[in-house]
Protein backbone atom coordinates (compact mmCIF):
# COMPACT_ATOMS: atom_id res chain seq x y z
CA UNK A 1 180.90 -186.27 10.74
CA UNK A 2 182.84 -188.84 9.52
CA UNK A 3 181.28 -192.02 7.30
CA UNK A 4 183.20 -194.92 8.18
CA UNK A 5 183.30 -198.63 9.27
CA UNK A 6 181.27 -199.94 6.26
CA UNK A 7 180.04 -203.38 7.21
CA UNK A 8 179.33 -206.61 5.19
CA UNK A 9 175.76 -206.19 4.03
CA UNK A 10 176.55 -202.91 2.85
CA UNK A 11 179.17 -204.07 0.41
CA UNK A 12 177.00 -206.66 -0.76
CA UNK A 13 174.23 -204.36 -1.81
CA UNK A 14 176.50 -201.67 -3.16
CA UNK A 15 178.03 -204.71 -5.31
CA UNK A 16 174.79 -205.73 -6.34
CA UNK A 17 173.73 -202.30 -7.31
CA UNK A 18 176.52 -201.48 -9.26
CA UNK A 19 176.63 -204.84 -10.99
CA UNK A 20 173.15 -204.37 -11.92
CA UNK A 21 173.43 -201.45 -13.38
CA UNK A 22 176.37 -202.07 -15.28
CA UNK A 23 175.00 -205.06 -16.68
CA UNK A 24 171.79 -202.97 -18.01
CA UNK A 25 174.91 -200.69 -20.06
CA UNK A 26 176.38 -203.94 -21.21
CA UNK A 27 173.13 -205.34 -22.27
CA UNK A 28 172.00 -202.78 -24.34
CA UNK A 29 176.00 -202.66 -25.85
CA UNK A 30 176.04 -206.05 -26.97
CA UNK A 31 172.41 -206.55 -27.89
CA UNK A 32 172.51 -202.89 -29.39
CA UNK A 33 170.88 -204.29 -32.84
CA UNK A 34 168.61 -206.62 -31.61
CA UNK A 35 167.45 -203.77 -29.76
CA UNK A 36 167.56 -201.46 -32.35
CA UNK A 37 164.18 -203.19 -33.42
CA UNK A 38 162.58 -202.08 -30.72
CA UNK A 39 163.86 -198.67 -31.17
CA UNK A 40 162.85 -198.32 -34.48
CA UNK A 41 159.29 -199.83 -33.86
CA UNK A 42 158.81 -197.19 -31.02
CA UNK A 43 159.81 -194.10 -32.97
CA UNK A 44 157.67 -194.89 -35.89
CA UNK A 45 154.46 -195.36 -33.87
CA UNK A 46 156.10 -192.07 -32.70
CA UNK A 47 156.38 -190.64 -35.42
CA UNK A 48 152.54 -191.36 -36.86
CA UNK A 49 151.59 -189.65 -34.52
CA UNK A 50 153.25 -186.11 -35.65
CA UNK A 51 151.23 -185.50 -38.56
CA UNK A 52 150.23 -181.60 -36.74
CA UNK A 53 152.38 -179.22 -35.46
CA UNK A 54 152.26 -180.84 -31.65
CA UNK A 55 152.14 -184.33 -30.18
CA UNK A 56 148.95 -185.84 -28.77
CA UNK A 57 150.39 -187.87 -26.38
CA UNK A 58 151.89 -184.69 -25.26
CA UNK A 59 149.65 -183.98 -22.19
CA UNK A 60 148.97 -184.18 -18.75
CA UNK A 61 151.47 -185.61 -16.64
CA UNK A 62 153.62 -186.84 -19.87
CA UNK A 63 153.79 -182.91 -20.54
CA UNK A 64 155.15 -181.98 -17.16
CA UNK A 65 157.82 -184.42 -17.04
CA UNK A 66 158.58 -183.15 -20.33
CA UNK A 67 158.85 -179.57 -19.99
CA UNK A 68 159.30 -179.47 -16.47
CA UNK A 69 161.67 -181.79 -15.10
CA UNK A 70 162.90 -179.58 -12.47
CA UNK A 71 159.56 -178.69 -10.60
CA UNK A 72 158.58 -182.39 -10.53
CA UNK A 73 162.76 -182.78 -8.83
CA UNK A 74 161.81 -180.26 -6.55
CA UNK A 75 158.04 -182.15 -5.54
CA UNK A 76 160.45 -185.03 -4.65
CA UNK A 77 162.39 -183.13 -2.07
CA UNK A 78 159.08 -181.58 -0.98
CA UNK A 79 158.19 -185.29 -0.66
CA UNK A 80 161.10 -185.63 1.66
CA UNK A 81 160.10 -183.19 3.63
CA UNK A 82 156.92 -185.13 4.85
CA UNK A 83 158.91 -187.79 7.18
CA UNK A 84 160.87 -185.68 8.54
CA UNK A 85 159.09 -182.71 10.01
CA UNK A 86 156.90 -185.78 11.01
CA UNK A 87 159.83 -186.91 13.08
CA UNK A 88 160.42 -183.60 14.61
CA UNK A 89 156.75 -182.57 15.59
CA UNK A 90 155.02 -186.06 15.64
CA UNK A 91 158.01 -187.54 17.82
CA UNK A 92 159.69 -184.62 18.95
CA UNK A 93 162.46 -185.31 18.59
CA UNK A 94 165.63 -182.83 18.90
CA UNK A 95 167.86 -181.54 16.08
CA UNK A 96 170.15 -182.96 17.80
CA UNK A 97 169.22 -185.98 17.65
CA UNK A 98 168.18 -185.98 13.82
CA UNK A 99 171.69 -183.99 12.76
CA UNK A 100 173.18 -187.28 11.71
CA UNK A 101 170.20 -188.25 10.04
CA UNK A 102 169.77 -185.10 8.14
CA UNK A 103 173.76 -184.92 7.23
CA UNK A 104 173.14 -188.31 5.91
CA UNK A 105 170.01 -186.85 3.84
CA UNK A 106 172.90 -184.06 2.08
CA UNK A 107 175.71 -185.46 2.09
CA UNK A 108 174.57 -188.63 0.15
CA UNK A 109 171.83 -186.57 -2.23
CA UNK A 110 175.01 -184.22 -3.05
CA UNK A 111 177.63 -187.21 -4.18
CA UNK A 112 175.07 -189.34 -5.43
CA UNK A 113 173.97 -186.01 -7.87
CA UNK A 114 177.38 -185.67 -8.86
CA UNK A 115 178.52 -188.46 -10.01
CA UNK A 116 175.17 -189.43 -11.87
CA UNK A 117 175.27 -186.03 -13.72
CA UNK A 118 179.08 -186.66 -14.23
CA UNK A 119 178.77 -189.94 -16.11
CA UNK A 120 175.73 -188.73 -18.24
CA UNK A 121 177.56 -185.78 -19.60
CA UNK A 122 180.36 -187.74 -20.25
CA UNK A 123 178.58 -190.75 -22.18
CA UNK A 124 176.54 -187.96 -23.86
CA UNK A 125 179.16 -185.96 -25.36
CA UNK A 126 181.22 -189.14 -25.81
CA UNK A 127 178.44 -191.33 -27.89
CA UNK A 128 176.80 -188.50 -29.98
CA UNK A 129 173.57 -190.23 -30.73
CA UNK A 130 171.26 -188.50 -32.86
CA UNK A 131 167.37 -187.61 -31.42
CA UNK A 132 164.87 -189.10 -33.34
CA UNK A 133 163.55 -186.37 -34.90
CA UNK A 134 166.68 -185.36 -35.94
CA UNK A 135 167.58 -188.76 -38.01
CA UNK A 136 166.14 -188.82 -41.53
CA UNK A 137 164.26 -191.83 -40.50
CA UNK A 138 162.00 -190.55 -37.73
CA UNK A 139 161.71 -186.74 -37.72
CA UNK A 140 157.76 -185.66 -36.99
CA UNK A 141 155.75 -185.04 -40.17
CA UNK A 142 155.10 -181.37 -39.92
CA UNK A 143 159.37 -180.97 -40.01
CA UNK A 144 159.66 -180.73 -43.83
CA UNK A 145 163.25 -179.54 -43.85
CA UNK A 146 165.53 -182.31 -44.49
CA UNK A 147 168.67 -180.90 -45.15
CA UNK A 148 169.87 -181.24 -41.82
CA UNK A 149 168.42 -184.60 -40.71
CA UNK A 150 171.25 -187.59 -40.10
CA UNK A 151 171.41 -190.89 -40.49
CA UNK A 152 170.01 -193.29 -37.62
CA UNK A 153 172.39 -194.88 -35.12
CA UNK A 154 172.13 -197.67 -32.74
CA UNK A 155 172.86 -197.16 -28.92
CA UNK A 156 176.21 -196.82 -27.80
CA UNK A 157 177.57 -196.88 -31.66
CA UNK A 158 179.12 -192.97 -31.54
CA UNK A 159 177.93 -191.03 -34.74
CA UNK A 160 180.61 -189.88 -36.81
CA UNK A 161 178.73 -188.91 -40.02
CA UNK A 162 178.29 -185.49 -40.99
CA UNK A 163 176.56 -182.95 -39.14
CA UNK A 164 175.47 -179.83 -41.58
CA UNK A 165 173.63 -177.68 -38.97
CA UNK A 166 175.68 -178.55 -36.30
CA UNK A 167 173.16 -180.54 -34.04
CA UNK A 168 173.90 -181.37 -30.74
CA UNK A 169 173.67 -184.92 -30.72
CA UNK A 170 172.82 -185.85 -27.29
CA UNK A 171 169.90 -188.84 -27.24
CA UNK A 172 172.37 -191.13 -25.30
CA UNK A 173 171.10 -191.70 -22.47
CA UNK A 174 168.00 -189.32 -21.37
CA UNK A 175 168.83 -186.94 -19.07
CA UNK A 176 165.41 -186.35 -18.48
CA UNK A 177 164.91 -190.14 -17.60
CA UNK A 178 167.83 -190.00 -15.50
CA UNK A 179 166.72 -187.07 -13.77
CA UNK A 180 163.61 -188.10 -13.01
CA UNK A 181 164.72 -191.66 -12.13
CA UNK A 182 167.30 -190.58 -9.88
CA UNK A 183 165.69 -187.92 -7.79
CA UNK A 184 162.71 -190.30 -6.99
CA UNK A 185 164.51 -193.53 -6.33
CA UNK A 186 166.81 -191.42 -3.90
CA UNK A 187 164.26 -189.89 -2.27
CA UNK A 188 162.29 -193.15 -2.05
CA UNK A 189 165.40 -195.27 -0.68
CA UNK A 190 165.33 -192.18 1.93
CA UNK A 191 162.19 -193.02 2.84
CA UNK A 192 162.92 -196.40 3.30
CA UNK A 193 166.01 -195.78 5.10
CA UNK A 194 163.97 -193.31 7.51
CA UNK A 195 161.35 -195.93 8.25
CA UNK A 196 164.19 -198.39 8.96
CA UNK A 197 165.55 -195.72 11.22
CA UNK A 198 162.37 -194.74 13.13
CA UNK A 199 161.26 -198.47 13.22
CA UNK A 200 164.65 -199.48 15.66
CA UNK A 201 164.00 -196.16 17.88
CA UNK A 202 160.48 -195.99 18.52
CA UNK A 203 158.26 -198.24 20.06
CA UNK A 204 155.22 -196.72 18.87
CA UNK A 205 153.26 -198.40 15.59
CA UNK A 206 151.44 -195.50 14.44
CA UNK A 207 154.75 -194.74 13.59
CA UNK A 208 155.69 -197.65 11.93
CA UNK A 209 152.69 -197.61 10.32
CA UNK A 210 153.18 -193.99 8.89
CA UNK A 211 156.51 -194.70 7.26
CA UNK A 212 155.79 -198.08 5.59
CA UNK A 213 152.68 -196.04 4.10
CA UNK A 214 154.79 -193.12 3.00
CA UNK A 215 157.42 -195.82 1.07
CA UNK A 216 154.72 -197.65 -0.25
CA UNK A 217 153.46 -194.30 -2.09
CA UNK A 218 157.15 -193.49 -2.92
CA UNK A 219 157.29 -196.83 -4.79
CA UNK A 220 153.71 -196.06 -6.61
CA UNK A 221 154.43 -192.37 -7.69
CA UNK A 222 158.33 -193.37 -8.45
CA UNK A 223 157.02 -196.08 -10.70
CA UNK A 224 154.27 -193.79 -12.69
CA UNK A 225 156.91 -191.05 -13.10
CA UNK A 226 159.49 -193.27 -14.42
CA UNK A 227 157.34 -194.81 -16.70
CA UNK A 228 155.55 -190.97 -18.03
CA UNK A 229 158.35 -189.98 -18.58
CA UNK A 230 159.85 -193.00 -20.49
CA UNK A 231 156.77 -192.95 -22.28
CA UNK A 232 156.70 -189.12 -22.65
CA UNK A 233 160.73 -188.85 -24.45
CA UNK A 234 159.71 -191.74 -26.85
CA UNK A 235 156.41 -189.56 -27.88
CA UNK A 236 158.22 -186.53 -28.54
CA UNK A 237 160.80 -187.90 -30.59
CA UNK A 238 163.29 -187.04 -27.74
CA UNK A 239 164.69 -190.20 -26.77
CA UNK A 240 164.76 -193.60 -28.21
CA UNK A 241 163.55 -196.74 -26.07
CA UNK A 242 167.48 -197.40 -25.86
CA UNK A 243 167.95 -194.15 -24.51
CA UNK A 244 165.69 -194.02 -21.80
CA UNK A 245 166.65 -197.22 -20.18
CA UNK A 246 170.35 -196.61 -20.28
CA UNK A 247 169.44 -193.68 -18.32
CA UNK A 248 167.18 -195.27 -15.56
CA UNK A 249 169.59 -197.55 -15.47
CA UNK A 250 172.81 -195.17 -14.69
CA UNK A 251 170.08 -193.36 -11.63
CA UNK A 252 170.02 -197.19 -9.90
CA UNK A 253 173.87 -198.26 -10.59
CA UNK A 254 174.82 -194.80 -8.33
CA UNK A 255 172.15 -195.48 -5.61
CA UNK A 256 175.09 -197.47 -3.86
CA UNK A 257 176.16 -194.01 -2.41
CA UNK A 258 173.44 -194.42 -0.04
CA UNK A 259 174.08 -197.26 1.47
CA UNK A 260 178.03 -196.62 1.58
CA UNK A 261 177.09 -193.34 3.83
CA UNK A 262 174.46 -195.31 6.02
CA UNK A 263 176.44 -197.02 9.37
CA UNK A 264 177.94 -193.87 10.66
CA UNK A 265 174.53 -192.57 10.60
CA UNK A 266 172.69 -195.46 12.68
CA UNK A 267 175.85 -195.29 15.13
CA UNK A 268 175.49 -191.77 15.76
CA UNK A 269 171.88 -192.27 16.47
CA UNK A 270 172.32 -194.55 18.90
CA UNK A 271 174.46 -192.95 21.09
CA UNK A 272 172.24 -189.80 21.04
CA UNK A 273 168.93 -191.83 22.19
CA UNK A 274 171.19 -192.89 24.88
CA UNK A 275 172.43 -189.82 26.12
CA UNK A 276 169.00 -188.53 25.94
CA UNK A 277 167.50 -191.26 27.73
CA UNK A 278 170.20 -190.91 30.49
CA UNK A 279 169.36 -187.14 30.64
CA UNK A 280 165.91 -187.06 30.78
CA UNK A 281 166.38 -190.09 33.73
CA UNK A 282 168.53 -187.58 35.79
């Protein structure tokens, strides 16, 4: 199936995706030590909080999205699911029918994966930040060894200090921010996309109904996820403030791949309702 003929609008909104997100990396360039304030503010009310061996803001949801990124990924394409085996046993409709709609679902999940998870390793290995608890500064209470701790640096400023244990300095940006941010914004522009879909091809409001429902609890549980687990890196002394937004911020500048892959889609659709409708006529 071949994605072409991209029209106006979609440039538009791919422009204004990318240019949003870009401007969120050149904000927190430029501004890096005014917002280096806010950094350091966060990751000392961190860090008063690591007087015992564990973190008490280390629980609950915060915890999951902490430890286990990947499960709450894989809830989000469980998520997916919902619409559309509603769409094939609510509304019957044929595979046929739903291919393009379901090629659409892979094909723009699988570049839109790639090339966020290409640009994070690449700023991460290229800027070197140093983790909180691994700066002098900010490391939790109950780690007394400082012989290997590093100096602090502000976002997007590489680290080129020295390095006596060898850390891996990768705080810049989160990848668990990224992660999280990118597989529930996709999954929730999906779900948009779907109800837009459903909305031009069926008459029926229940169904209408059902989808704006569905996106309106993608939006809540995307929001609360994003923000646990923004919350939940600064706690831990993963992540700095800086860290986390950069990386939210890289999961909405690549969700222009979805609407780049979108008119092929609707055009196949329509000329499958129409060959059904002159079939099932005959």
């Amino acid at each position: 199936m071949k994605y072409i003929g991209i029209n106006k609008d979609q440039i538009v909104v791919s422009v204004s995706l990318v240019c949003f997100g870009i401007t969120i990396q050149i904000l927190l360039s430029v501004f890096s030590s005014k917002l280096s304030e806010l950094d350091v503010t966060l990751a000392r009310w961190a860090k008063s909080h690591s007087a015992t061996s564990s973190f008490p803001f280390d629980t609950g949801l915060i915890h999951f999205l902490n430890h286990l990124p990947y499960v709450a990924c894989i809830i989000s394409g469980c998520l997916l699911l919902i619409p559309v085996l509603f769409n094939s046993l609510v509304l019957k409709f044929k595979f046929k029918q739903l291919k393009s709609l379901y090629m659409y679902y892979f094909w723009s999940l699988l570049a839109y994966m790639c090339l966020v998870y290409s640009i994070l390793l690449i700023i991460k290995f290229s800027v070197n930040r140093p983790r909180p608890f691994q700066t002098l500064e900010f490391h939790p209470d109950f780690d007394t060894d400082l012989s290997c701790k590093l100096e602090y640096m502000s976002i997007y400023r590489p680290y080129k200090g020295p390095n006596p244990c060898s850390y891996r300095l990768s705080s810049c940006p989160s990848g668990h921010s990224l992660t999280i941010s990118a597989f529930y914004l996709s999954v929730t522009y999906l779900s948009f996309y779907n109800y837009k879909f459903c909305k031009r091809n069926s008459t029926k409001r229940v169904i209408h109904w059902f989808h704006l429902i569905f996106c309106t609890f993608m939006v809540t549980i995307t929001g609360v996820f994003i923000g646990a687990v923004m919350i939940g890196r600064i706690s831990v002394l993963k992540h700095f403030f800086t860290d986390v937004v950069a990386g939210t911020g890289l999961s909405v500048l690549m969700l222009f791949v979805f609407v780049l892959f979108e008119h092929k889609t609707e055009d196949n659709w329509s000329r499958l309702v129409v060959e059904e409708q002159i079939y099932t006529s005959q």
